[in-house]
N, C-alpha and C. Protein backbone atom coordinates (compact mmCIF):
# COMPACT_ATOMS: atom_id res chain seq x y z
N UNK A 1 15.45 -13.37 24.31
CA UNK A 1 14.96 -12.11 24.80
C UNK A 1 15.02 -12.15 26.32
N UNK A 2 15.74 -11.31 26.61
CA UNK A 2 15.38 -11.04 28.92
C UNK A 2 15.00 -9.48 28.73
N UNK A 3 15.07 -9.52 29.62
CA UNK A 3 14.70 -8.19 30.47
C UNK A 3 15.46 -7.59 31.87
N UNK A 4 15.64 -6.54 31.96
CA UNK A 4 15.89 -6.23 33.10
C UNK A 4 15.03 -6.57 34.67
N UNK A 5 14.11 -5.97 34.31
CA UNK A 5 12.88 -5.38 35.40
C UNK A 5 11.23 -6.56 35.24
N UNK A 6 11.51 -7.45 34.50
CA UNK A 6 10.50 -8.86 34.31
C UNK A 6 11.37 -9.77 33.76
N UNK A 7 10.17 -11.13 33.27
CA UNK A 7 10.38 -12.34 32.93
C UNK A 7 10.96 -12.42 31.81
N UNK A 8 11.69 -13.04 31.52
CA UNK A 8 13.00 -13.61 31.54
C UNK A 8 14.12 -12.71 31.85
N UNK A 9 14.61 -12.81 33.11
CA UNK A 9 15.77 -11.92 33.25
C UNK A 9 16.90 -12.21 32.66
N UNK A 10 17.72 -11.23 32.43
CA UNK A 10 19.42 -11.56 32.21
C UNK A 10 19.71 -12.86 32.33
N UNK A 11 20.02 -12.71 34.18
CA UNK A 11 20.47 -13.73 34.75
C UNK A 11 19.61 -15.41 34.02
N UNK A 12 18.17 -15.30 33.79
CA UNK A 12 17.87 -16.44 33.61
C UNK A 12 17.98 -17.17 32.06
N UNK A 13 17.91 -15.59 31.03
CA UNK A 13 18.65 -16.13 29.44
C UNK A 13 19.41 -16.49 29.02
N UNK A 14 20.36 -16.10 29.89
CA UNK A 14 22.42 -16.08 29.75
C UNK A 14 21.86 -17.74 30.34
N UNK A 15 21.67 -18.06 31.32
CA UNK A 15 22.03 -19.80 31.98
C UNK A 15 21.24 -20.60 31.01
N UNK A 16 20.02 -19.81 30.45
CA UNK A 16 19.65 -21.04 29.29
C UNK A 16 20.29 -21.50 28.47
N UNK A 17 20.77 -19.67 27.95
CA UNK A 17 21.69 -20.34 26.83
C UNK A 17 22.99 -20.81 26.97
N UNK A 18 23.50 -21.06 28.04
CA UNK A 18 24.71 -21.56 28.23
C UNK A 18 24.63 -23.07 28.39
N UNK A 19 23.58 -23.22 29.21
CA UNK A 19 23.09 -24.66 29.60
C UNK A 19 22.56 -25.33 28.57
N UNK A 20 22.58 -24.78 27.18
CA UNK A 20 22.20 -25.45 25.57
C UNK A 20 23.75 -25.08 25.04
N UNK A 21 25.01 -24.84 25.47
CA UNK A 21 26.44 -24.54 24.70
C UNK A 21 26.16 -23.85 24.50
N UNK A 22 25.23 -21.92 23.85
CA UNK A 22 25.84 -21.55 23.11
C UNK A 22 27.16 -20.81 24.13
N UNK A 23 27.79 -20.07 23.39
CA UNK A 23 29.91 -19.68 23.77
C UNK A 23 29.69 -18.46 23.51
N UNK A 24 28.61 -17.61 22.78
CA UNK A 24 29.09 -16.32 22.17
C UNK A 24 27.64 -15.69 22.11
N UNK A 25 27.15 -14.13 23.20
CA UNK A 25 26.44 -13.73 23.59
C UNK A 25 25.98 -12.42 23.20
N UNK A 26 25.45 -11.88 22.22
CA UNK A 26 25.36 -10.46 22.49
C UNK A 26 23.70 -10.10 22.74
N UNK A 27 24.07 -9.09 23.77
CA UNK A 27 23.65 -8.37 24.34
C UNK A 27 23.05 -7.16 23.27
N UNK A 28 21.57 -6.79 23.08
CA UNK A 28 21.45 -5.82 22.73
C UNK A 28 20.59 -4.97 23.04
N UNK A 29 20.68 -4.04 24.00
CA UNK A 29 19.84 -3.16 24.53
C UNK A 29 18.35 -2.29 23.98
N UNK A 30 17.50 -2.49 24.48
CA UNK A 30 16.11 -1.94 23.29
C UNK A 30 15.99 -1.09 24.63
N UNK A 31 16.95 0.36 24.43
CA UNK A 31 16.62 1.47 25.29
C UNK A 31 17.04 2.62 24.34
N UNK A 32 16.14 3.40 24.63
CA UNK A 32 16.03 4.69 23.32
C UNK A 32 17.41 5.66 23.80
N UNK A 33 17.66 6.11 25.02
CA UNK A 33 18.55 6.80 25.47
C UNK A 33 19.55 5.90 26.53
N UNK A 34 20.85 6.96 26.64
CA UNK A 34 21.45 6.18 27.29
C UNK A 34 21.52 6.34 28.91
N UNK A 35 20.67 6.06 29.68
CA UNK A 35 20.15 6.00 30.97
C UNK A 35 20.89 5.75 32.12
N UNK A 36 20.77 5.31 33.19
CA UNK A 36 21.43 4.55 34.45
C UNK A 36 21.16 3.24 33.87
N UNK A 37 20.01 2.82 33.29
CA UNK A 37 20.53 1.06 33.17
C UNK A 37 21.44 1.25 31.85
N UNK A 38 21.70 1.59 31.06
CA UNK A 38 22.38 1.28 30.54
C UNK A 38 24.07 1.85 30.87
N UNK A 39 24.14 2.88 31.46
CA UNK A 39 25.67 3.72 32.24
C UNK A 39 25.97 2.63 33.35
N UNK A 40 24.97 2.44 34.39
CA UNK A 40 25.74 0.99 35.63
C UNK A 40 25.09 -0.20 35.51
N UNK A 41 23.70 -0.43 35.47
CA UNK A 41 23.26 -1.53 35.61
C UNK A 41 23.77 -2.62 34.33
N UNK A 42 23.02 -2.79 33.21
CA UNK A 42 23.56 -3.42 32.25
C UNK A 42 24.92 -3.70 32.21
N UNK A 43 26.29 -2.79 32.28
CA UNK A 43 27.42 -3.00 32.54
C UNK A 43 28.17 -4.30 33.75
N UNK A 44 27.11 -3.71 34.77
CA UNK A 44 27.87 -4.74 36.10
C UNK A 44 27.19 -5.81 35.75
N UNK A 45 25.70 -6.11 35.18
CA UNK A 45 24.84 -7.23 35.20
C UNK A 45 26.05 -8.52 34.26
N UNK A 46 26.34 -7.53 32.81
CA UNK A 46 26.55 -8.10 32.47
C UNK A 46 28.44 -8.39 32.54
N UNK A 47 28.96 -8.29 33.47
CA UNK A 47 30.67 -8.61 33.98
C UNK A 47 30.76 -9.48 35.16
N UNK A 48 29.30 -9.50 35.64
CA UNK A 48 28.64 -10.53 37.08
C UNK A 48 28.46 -11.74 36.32
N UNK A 49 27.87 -11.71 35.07
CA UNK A 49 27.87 -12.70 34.25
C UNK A 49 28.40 -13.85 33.57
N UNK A 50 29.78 -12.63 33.24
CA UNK A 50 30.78 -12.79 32.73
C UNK A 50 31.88 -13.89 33.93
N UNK A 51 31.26 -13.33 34.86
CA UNK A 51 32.18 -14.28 35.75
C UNK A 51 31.71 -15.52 36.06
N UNK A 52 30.26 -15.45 36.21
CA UNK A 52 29.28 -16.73 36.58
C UNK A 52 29.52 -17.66 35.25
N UNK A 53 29.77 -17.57 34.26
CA UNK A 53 29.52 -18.29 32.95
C UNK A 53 30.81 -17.94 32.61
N UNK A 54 32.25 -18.13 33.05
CA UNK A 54 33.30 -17.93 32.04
C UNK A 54 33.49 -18.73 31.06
N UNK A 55 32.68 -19.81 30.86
CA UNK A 55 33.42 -20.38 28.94
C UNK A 55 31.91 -19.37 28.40
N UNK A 56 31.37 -18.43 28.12
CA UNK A 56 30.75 -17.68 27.71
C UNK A 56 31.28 -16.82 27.09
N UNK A 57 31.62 -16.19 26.04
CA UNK A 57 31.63 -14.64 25.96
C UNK A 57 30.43 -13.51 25.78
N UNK A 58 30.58 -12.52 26.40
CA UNK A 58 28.98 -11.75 26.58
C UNK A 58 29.07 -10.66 26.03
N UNK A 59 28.96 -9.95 24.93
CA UNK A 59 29.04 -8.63 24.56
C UNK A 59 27.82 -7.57 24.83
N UNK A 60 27.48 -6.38 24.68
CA UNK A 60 27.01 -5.87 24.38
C UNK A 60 27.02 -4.51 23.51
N UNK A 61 25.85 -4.38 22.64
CA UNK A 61 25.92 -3.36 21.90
C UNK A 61 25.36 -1.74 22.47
N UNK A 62 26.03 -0.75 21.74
CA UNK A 62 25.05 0.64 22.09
C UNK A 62 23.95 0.34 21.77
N UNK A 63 23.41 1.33 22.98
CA UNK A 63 21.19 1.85 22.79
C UNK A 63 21.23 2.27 21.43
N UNK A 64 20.06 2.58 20.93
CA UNK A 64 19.64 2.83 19.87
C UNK A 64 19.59 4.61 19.83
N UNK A 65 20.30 5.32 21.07
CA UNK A 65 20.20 6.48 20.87
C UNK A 65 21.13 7.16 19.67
N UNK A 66 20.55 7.95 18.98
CA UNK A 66 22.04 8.58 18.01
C UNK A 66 21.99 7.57 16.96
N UNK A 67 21.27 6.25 16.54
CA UNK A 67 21.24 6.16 15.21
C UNK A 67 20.40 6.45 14.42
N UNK A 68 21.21 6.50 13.12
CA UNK A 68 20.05 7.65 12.28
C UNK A 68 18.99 6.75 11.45
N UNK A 69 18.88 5.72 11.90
CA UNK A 69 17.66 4.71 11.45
C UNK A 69 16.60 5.29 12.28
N UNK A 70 17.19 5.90 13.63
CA UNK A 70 15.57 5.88 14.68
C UNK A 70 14.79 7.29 13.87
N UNK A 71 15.88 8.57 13.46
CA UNK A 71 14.93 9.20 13.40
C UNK A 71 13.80 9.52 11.92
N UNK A 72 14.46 8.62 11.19
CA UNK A 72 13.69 8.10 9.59
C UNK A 72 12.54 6.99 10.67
N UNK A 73 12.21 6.54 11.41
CA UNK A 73 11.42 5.66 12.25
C UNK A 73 10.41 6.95 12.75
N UNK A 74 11.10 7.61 13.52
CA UNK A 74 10.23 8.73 14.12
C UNK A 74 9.21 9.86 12.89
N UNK A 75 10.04 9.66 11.99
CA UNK A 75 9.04 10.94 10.74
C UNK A 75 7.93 10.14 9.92
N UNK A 76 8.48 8.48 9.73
CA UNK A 76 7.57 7.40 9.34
C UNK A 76 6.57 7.50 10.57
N UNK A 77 6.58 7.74 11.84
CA UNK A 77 5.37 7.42 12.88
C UNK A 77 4.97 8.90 12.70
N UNK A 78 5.25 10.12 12.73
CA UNK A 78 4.35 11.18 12.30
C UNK A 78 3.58 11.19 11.06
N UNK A 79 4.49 10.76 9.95
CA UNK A 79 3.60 11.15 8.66
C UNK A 79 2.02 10.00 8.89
N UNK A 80 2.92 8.85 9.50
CA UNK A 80 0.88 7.96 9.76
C UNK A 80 0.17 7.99 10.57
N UNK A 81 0.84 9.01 11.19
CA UNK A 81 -0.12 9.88 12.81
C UNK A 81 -1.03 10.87 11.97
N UNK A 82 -0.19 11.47 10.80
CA UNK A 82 -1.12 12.72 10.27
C UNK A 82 -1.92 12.12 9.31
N UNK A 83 -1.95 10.68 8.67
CA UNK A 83 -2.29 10.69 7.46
C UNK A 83 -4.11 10.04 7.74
N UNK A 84 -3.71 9.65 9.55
CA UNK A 84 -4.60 8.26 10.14
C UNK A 84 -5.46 9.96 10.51
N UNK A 85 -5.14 10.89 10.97
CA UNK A 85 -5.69 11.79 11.71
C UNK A 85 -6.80 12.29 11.44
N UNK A 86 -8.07 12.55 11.99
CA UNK A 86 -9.14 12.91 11.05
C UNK A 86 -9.95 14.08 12.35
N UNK A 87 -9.15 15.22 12.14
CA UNK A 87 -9.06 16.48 12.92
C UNK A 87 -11.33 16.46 12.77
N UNK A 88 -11.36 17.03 14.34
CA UNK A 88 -12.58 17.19 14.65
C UNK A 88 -13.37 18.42 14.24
């Protein structure tokens, strides 16, 4: 697990795990939409990477925007918003 913006960054997960062999990296973004970190930041972070660690390979996957798991997730968190709800 890293993070962008706290502890454990990118930069410091990718060198762990390289500095234990693993060769094969993916990347998977836990961002609901597809943002500036995920349009420049994530992109350059991870091709800066790519260069710092070349016996690495680093992939990454799409945000979680647009799959249709999130919004069966979202009607599961209303129906136990309404069911928990105990109107005043």
């Amino acid at each position: 697990m890293a993070f962008l913006e706290a502890q454990p960054t990118l930069d410091e997960a990718v060198a762990r795990l390289a500095d234990r062999g693993v060769r094969h990296i993916l990347v998977v973004p836990y961002f609901l939409t597809l943002g500036i970190h995920l349009q420049r930041d994530l992109p350059g972070m991870v091709d800066r990477l790519a260069q710092v660690h070349q016996n690495v390979e680093i992939r990454c996957t799409p945000p979680l925007d647009g799959h249709p798991a999130l919004i069966q997730i979202l009607l599961d968190r209303v129906r136990e918003g309404l069911f928990e709800w105990k109107p005043s």
